[in-house]
Each structure stands twice: as C-alpha cells, then as structure tokens.
N, C-alpha and C. Protein backbone atom coordinates (compact mmCIF):
# COMPACT_ATOMS: atom_id res chain seq x y z
N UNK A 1 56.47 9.69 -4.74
CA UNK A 1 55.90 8.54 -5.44
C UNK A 1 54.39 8.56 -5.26
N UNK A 2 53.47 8.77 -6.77
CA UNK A 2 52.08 8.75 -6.21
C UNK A 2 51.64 7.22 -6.84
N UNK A 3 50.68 6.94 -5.73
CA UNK A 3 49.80 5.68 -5.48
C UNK A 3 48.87 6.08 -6.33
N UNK A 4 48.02 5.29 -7.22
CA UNK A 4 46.68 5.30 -7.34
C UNK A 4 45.51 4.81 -6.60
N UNK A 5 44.55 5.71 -6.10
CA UNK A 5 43.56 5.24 -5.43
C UNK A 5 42.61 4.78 -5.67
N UNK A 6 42.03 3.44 -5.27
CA UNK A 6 41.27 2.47 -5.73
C UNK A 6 39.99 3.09 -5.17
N UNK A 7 38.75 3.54 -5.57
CA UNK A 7 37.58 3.54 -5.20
C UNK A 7 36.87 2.92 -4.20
N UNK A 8 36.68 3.55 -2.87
CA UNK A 8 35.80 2.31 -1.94
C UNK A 8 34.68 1.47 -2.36
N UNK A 9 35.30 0.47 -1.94
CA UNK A 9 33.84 -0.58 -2.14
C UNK A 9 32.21 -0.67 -2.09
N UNK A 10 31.89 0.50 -1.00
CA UNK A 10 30.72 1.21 -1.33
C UNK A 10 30.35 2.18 -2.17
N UNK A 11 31.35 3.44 -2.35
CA UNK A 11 30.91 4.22 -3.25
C UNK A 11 30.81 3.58 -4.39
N UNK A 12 31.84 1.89 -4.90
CA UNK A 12 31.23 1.06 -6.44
C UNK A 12 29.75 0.67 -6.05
N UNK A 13 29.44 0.27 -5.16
CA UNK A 13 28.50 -0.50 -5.39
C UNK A 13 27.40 0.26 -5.07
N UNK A 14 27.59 1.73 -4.85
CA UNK A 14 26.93 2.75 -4.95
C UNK A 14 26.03 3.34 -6.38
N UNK A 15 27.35 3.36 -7.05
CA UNK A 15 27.75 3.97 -8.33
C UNK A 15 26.94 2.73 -9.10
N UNK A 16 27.06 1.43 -9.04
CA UNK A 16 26.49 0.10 -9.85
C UNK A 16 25.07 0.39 -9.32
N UNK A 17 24.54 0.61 -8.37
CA UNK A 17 22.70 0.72 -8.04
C UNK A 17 22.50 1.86 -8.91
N UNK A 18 23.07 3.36 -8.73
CA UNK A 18 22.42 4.08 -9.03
C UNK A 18 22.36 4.09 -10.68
N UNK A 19 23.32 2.91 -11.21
CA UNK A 19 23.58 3.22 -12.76
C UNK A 19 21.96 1.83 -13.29
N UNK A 20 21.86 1.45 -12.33
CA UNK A 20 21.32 0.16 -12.36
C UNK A 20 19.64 0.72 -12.59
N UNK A 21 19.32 1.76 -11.46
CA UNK A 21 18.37 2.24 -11.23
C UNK A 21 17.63 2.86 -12.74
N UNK A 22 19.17 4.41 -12.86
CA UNK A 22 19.11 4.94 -14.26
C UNK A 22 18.63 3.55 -15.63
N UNK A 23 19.23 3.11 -15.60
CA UNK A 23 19.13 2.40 -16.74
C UNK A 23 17.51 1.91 -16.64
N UNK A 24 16.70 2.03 -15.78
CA UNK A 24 15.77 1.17 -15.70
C UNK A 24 14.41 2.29 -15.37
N UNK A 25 15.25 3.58 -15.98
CA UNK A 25 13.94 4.83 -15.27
C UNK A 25 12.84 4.49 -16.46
N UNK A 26 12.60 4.40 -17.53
CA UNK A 26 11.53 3.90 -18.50
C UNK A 26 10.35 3.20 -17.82
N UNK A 27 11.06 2.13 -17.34
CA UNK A 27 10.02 0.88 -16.79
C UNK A 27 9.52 1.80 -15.30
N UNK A 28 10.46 2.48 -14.69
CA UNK A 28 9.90 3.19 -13.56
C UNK A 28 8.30 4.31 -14.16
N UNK A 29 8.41 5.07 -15.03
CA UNK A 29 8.02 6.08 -15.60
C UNK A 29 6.96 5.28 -16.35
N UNK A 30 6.88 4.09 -16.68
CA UNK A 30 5.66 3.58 -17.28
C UNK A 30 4.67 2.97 -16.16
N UNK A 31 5.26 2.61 -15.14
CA UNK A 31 4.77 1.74 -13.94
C UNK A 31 3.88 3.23 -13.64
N UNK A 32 4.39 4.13 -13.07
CA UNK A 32 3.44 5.42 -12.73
C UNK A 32 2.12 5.64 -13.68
N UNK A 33 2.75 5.95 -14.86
CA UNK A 33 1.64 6.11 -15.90
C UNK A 33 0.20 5.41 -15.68
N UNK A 34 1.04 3.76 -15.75
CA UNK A 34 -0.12 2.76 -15.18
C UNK A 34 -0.96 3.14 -14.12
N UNK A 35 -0.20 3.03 -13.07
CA UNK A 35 -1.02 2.96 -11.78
C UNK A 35 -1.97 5.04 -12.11
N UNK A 36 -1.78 5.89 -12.47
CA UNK A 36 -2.45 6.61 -12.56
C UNK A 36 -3.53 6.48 -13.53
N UNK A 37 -3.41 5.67 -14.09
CA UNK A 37 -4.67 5.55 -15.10
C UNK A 37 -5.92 4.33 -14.76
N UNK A 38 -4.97 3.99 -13.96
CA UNK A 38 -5.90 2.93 -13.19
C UNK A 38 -6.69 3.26 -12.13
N UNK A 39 -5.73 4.13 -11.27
CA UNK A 39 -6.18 5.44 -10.40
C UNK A 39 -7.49 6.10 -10.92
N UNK A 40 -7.16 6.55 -11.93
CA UNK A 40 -8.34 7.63 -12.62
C UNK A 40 -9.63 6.86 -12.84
N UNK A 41 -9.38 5.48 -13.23
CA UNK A 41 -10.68 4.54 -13.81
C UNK A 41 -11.38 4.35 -12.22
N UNK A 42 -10.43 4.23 -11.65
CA UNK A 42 -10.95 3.56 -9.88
C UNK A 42 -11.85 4.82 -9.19
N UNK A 43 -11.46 6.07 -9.28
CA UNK A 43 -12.18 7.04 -8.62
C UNK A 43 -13.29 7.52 -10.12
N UNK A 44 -13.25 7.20 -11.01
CA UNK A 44 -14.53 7.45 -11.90
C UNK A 44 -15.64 5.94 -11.86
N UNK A 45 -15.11 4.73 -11.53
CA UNK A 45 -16.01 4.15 -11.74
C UNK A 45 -15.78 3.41 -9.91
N UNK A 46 -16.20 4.19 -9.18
CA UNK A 46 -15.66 4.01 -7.46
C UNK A 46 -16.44 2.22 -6.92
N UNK A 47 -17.57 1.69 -7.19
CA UNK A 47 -18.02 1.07 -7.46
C UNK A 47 -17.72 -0.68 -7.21
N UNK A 48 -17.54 -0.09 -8.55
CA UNK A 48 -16.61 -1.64 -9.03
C UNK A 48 -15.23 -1.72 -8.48
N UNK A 49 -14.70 -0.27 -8.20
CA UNK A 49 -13.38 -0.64 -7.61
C UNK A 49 -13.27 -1.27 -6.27
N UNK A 50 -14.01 -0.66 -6.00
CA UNK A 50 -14.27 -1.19 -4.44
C UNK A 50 -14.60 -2.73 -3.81
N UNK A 51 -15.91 -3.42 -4.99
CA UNK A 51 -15.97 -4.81 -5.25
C UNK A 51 -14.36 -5.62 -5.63
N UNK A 52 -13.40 -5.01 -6.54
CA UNK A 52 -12.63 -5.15 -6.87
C UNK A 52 -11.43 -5.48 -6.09
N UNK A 53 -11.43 -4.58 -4.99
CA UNK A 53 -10.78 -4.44 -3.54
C UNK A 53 -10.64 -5.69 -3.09
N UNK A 54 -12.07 -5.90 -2.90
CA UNK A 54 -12.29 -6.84 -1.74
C UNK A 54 -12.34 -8.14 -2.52
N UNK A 55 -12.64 -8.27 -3.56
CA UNK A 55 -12.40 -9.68 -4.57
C UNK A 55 -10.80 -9.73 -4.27
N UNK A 56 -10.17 -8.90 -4.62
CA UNK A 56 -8.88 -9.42 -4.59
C UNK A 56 -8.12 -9.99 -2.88
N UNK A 57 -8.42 -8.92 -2.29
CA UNK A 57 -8.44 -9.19 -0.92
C UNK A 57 -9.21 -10.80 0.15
N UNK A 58 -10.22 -11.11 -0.69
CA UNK A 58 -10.76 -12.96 -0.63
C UNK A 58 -9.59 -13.38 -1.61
N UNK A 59 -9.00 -13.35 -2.86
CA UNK A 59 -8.42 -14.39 -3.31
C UNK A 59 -6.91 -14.28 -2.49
N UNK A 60 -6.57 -12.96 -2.06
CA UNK A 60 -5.14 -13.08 -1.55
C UNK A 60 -5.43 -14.18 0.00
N UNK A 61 -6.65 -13.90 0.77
CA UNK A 61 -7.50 -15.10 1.74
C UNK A 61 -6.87 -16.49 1.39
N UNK A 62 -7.51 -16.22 0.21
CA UNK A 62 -7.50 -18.17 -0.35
C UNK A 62 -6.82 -18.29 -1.01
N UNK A 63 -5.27 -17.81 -1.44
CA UNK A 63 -4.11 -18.32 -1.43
C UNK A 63 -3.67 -18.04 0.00
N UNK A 64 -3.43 -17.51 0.93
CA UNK A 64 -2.96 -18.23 2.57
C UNK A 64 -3.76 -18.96 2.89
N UNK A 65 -4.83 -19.34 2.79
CA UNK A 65 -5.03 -20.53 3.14
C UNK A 65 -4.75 -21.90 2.80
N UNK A 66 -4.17 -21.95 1.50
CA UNK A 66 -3.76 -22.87 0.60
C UNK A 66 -2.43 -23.64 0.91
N UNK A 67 -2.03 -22.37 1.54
CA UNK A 67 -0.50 -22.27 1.63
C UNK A 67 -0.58 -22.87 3.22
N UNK A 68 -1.55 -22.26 4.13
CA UNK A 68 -1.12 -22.77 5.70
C UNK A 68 -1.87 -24.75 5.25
N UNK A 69 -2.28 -24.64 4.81
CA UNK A 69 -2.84 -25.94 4.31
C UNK A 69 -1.63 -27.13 4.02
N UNK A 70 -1.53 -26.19 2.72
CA UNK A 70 0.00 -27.36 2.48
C UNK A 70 1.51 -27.39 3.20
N UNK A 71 1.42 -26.45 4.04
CA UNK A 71 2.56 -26.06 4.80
C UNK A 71 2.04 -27.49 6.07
N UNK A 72 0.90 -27.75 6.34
CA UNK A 72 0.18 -28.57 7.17
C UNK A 72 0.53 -29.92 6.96
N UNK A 73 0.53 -30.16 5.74
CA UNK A 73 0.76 -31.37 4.91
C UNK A 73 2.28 -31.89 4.86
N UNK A 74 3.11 -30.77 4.69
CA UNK A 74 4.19 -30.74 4.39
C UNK A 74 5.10 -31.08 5.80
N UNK A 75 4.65 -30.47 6.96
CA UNK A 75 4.97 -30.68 8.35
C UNK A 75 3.86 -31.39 9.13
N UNK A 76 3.61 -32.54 8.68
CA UNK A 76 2.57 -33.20 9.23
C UNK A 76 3.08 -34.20 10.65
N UNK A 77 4.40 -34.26 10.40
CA UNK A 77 5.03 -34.67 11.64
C UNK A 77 5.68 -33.68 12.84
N UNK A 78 4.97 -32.39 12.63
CA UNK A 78 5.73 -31.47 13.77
C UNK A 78 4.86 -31.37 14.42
N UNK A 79 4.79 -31.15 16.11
CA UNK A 79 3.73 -31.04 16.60
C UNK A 79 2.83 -29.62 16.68
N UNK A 80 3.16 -28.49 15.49
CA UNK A 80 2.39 -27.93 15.41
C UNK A 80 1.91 -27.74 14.19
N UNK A 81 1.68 -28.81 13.02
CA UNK A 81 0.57 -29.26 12.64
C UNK A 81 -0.69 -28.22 12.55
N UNK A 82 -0.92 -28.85 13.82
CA UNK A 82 -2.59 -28.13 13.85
C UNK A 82 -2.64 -26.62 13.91
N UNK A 83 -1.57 -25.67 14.16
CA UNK A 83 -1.86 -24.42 14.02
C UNK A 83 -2.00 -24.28 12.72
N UNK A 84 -1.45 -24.80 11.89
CA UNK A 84 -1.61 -24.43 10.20
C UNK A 84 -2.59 -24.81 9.96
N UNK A 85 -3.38 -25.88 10.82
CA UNK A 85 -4.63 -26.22 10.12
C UNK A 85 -6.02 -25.15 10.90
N UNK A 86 -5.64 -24.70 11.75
CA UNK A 86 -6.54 -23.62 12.42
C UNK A 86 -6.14 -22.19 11.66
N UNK A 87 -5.24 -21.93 11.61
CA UNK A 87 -5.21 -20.90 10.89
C UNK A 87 -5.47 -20.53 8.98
N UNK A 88 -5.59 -21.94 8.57
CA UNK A 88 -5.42 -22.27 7.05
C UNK A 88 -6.82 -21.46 7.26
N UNK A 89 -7.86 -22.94 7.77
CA UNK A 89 -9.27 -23.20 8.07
C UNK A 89 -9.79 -21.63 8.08
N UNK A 90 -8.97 -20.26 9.02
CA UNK A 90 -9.66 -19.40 9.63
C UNK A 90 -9.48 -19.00 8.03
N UNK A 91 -8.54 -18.85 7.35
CA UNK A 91 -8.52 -17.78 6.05
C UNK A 91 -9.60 -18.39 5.02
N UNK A 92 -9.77 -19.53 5.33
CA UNK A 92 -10.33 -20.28 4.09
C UNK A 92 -12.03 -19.65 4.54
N UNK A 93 -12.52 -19.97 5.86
CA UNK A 93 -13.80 -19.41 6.12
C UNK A 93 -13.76 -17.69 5.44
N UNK A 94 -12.78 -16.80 6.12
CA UNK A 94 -13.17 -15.52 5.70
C UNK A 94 -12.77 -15.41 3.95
N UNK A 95 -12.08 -15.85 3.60
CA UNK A 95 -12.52 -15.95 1.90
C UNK A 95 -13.45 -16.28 0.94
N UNK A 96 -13.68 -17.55 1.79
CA UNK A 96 -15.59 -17.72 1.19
C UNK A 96 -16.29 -16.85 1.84
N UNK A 97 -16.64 -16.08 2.90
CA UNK A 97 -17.63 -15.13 3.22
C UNK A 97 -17.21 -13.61 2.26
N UNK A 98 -16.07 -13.30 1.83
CA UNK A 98 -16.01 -12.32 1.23
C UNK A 98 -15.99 -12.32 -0.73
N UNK A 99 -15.95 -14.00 -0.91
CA UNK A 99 -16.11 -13.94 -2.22
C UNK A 99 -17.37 -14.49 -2.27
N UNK A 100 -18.26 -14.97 -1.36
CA UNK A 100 -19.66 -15.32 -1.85
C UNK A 100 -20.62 -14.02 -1.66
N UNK A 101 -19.70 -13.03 -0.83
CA UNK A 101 -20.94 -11.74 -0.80
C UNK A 101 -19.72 -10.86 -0.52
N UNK A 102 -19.86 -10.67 -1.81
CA UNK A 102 -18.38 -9.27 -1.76
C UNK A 102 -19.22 -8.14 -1.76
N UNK A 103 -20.57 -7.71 -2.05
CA UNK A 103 -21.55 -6.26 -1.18
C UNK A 103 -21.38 -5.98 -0.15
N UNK A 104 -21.82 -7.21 0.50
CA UNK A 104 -21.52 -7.06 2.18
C UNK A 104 -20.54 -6.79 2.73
N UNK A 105 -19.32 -7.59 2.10
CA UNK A 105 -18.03 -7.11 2.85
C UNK A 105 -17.03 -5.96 2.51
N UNK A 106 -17.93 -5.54 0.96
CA UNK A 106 -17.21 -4.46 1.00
C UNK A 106 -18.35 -3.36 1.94
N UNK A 107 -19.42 -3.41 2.16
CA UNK A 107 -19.93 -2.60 3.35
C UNK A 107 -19.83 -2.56 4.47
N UNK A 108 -19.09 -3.69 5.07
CA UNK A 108 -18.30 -4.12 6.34
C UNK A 108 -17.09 -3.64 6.55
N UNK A 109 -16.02 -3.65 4.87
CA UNK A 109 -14.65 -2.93 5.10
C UNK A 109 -14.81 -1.32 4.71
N UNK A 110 -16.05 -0.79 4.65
CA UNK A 110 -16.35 0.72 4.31
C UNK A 110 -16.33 0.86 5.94
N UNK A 111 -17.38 0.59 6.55
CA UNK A 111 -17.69 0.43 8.15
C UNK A 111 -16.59 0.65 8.72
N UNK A 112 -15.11 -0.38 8.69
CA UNK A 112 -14.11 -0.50 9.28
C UNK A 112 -13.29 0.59 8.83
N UNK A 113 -13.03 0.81 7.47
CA UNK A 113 -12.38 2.11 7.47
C UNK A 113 -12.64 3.63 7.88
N UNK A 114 -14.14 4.01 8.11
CA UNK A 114 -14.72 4.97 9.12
C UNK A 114 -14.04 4.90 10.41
N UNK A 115 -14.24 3.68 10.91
CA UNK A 115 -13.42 3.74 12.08
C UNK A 115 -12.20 3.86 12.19
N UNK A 116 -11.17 3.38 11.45
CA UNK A 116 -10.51 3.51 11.23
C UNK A 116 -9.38 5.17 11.13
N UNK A 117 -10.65 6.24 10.25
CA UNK A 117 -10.18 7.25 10.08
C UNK A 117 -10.48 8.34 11.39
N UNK A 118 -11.77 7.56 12.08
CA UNK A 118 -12.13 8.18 13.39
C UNK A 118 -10.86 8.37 14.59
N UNK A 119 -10.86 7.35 14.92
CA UNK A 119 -9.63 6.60 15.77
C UNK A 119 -8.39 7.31 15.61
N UNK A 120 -8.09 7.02 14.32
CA UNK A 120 -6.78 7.46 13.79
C UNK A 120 -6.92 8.89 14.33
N UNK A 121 -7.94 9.91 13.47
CA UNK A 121 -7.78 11.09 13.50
C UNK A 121 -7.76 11.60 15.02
N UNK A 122 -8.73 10.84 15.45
CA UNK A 122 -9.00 11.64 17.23
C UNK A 122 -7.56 11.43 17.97
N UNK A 123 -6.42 10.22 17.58
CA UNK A 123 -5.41 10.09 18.28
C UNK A 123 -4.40 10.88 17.78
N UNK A 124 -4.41 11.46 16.58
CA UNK A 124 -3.37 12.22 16.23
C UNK A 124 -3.27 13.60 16.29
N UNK A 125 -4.96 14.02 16.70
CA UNK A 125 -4.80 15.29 17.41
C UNK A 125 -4.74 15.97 18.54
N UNK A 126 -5.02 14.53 19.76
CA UNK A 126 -4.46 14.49 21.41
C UNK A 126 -3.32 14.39 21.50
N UNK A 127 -2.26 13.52 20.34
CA UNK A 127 -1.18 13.18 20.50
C UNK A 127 -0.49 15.06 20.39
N UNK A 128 -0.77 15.59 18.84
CA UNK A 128 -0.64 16.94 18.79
C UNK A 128 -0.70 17.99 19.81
N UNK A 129 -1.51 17.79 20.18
CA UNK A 129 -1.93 18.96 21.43
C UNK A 129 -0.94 18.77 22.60
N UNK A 130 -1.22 17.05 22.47
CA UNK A 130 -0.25 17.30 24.27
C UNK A 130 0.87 17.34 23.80
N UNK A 131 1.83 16.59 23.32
CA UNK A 131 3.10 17.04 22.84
C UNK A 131 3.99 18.30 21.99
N UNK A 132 2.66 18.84 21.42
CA UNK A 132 3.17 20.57 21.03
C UNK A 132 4.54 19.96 20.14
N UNK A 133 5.11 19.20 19.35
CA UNK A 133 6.09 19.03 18.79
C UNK A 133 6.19 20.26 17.75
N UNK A 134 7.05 20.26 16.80
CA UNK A 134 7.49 21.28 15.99
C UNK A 134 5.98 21.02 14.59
N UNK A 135 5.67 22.39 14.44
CA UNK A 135 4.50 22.34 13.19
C UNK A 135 3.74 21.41 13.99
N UNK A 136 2.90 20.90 15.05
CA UNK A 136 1.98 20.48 15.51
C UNK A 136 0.90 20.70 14.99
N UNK A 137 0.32 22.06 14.84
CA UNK A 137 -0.80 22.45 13.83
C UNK A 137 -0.86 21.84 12.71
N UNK A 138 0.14 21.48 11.94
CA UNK A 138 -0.33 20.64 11.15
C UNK A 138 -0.67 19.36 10.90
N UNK A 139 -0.57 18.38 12.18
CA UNK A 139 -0.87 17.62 12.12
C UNK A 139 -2.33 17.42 13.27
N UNK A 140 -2.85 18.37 13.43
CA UNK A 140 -4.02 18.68 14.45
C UNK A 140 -4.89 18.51 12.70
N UNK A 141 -4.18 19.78 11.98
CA UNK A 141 -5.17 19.89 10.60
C UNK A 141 -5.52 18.40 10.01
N UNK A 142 -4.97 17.59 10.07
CA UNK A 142 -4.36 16.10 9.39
C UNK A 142 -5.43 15.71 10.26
N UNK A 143 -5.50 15.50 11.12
CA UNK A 143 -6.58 14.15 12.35
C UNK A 143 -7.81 15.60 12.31
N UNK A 144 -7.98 16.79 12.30
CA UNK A 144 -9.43 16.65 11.81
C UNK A 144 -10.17 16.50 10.66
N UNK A 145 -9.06 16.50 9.27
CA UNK A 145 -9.56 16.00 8.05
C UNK A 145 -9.88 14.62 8.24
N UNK A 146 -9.26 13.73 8.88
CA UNK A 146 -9.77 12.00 9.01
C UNK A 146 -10.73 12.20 9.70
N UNK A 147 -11.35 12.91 10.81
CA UNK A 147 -12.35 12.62 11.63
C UNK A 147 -12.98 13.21 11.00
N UNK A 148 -13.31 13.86 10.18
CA UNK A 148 -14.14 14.47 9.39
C UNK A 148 -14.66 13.76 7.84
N UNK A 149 -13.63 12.90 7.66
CA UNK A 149 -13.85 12.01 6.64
C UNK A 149 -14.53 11.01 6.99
N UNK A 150 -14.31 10.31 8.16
CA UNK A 150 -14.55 9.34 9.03
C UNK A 150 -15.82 9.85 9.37
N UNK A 151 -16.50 10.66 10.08
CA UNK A 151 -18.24 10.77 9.95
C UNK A 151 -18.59 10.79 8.51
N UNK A 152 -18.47 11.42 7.66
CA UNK A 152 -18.93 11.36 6.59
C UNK A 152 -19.05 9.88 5.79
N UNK A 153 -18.42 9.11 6.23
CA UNK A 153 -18.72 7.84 5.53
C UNK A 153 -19.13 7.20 6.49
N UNK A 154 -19.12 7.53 7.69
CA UNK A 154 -20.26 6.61 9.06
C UNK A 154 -21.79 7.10 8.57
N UNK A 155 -22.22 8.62 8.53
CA UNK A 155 -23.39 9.01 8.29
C UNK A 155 -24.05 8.42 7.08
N UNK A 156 -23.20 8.51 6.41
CA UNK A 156 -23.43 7.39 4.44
C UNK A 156 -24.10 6.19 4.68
N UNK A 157 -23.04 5.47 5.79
CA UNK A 157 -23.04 3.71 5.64
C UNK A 157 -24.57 3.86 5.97
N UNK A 158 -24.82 2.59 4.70
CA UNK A 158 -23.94 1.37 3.67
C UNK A 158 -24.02 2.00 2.68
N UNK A 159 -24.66 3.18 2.15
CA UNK A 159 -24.81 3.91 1.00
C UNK A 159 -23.30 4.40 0.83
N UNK A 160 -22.24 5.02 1.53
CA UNK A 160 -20.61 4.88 1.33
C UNK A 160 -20.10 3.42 0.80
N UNK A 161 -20.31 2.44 1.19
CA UNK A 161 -20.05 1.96 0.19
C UNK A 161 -19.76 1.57 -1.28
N UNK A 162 -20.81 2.34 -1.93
CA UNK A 162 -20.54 2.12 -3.24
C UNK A 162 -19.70 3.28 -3.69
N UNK A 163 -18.94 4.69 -2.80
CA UNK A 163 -17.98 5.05 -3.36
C UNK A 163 -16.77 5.53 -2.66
N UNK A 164 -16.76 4.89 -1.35
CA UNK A 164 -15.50 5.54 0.03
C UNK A 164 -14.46 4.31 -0.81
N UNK A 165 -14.71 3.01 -0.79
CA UNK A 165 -13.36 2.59 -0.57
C UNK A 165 -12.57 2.62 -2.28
N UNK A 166 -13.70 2.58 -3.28
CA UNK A 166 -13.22 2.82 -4.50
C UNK A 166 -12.46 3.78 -4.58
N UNK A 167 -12.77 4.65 -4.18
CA UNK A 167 -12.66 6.40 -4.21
C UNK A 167 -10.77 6.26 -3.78
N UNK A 168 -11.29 5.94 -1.90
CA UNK A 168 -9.82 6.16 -1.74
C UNK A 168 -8.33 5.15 -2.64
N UNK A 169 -9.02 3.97 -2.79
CA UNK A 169 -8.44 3.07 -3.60
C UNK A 169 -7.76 4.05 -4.81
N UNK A 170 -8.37 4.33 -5.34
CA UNK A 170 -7.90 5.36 -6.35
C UNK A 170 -7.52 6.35 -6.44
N UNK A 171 -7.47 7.48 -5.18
CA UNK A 171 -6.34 8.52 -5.11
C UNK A 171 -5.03 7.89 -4.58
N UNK A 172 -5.20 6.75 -3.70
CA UNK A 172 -3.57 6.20 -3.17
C UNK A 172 -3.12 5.70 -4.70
N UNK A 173 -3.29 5.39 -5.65
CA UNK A 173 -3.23 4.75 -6.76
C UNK A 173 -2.29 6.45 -7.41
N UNK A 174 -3.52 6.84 -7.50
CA UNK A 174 -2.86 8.22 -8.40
C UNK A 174 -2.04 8.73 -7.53
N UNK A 175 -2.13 9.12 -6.58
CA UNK A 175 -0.59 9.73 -5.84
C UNK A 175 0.56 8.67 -6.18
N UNK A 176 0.39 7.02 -5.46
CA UNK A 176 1.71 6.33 -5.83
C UNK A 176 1.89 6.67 -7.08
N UNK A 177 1.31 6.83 -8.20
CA UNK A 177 1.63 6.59 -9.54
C UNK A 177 2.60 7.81 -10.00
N UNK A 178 1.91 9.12 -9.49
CA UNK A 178 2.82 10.67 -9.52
C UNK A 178 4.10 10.14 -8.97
N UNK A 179 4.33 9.36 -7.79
CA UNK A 179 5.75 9.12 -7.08
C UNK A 179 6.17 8.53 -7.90
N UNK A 180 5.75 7.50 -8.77
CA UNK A 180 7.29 6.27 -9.79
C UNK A 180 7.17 7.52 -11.06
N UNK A 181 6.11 8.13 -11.28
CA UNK A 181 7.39 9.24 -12.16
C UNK A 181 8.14 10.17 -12.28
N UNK A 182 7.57 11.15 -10.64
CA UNK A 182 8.63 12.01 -10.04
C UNK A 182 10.13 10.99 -9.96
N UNK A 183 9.83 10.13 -9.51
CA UNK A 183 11.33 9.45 -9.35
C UNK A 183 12.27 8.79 -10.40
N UNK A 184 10.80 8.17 -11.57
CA UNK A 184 11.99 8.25 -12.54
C UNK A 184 12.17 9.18 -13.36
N UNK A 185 11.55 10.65 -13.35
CA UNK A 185 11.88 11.73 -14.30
C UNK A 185 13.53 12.49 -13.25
N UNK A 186 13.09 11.95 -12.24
CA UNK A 186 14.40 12.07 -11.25
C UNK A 186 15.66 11.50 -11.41
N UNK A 187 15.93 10.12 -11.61
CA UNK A 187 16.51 9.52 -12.28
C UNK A 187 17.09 9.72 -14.00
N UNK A 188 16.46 9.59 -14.33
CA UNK A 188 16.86 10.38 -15.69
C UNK A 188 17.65 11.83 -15.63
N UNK A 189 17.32 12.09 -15.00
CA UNK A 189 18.48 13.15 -15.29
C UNK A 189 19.78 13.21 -14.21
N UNK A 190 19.52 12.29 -13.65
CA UNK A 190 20.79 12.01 -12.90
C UNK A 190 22.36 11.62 -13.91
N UNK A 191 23.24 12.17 -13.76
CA UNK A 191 24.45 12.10 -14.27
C UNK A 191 24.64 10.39 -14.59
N UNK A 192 24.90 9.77 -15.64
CA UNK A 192 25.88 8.63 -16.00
C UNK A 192 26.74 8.21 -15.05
N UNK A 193 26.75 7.19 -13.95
CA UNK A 193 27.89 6.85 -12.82
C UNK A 193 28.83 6.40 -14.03
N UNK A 194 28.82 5.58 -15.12
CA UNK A 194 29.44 4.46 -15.51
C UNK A 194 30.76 5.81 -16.67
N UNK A 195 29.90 6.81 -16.44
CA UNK A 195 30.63 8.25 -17.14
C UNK A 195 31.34 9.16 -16.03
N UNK A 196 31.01 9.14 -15.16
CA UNK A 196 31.83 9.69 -13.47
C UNK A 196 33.45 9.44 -13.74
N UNK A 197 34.16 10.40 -13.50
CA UNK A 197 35.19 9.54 -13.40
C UNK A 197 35.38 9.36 -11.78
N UNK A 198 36.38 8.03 -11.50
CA UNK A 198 36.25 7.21 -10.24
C UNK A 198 37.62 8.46 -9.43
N UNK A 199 36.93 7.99 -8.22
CA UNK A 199 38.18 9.14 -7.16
C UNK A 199 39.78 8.20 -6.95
C-alpha cells in the first residue's frame, strides 16, 4: 500500500520565498542599475556627493531627534523622561552643526574616515601576522591598502575633502549596485519552484 508524501513544511515555504524572490528579480535588477548610476554620478561629481553625505546624515540627526523628543512627550510620566530629552537635545545640537556648515563637517567626517582606515588597516595586519590564519597574506595586502589610503587622505586634509568621501560613497554604491544584479540575473534563471514537481 503506497502513501503519498506530503512535502515538508520548510522545503514549502522554501519553495514560496524562492518563487517569491524569482518573481520579483526585475525590481531586483533595476534597483542595481540605479544604485550604479548613481554610483557613477557620485565618483564623477565626488564633491557634491560628499556634501550630500553629510546633508543626509544631519537630516537622518534631526529625525532622531524628533523622535527621542516625542518619545519624551509621549512617556512624560516615566522616570526616564529625561534621557530622551538629553539624548533628543544631543542629536538635535549635532544636526544643526552639520546642516549649518556641512564644509566643515564633511572635512571633519573626511578626517575621521583617515583614521578610521589607519586604525582599521594597522589592526588587521598585527591581527594577520600574529595569527598566521589560512591566506593571511591576503589580508596583510587588505590593511596595507587602508593604511595606505588612510595617509593619503590625512596628507590631503582638508583638500581630501572635496573628493575621499564622495569618491568612496560612490564605489560602495557601484559595487552594491553590481551585487542586486548579479543576484537578480541569478535569480532569473533559477528554475520555476511553482513548476518543480513536489517530493
């Protein structure tokens, strides 16, 4: 006497994402497009992207501050209150200092990302050395390209400014953008689940 076997409950709801996904590789494959062309404008006009950065980076400021504000309002009977209002207060100060002189602070977050790549790089090639893990060399190669990037926009500053953070802004842009269409040209050719037949 044969049974028919019902499909596990994960491999459906396996089979429903990945059909879910497929169906939706277009919008994946246009999202890339985007972000690479935006990419491309950001490292040709490095500049403005960079002002751009940091404008957005003050308004994302001053919506949390808005928010620890009315969260303040909203719990005005808890006794911690006042952290929302110290912390609203702190975002609300650094949002007006970065949208009333977004030059400066984007020459302040050029500054910080030097360090940033310094730090980084010098720790990831002590970490390399002493631990000898598998392909180590290549990540020795990795932390002296950052420390090497990292003087080069220390020796610049403030003149890096007008093209380190645009710049990088816009290759992370164009690489993410290559990834949503590697993945949905990936997708697309993935087999039909809803055409599978079930086990």
């Amino acid at each position: 006497m044969t049974t028919e076997v019902e499909p596990r409950p994960l491999v459906s709801a396996l089979r429903a994402e990945i059909a879910e996904l497929r169906s939706n590789w277009g919008w994946f494959l246009a999202l890339g497009i985007v972000l690479i062309v935006v990419g491309m404008l950001a490292v040709s006009m490095t500049f403005a992207a960079g002002l751009a950065t940091v404008t957005v980076l003050g308004v994302i400021a001053l919506v949390a501050a808005a928010t620890e504000f009315a969260s303040a309002i909203w719990s005005r009977r808890w006794q911690g209150v006042l952290v929302h209002l110290l912390i609203g207060a702190l975002y609300a100060v650094f949002a007006f200092l970065i949208l009333s002189k977004p030059g400066m602070a984007l020459a302040t977050l050029t500054l910080l990302v030097a360090a940033m790549f310094l730090v980084g790089g010098i720790f990831r090639v002590v970490a390399a050395v002493a631990l000898r893990f598998p392909n180590w060399g290549w990540e020795v190669v990795s932390g002296l390209v950052s420390v090497v990037l990292g003087v080069m926009i220390w020796q610049d500053w403030p003149e890096s400014a007008i093209w380190a953070i645009g710049l990088l802004v816009g290759i992370d842009l164009i690489f993410t953008g290559w990834a949503w269409v590697a993945m949905a040209l990936g997708l697309r050719r993935l087999p039909d689940p809803s055409r599978t037949p079930t086990i």
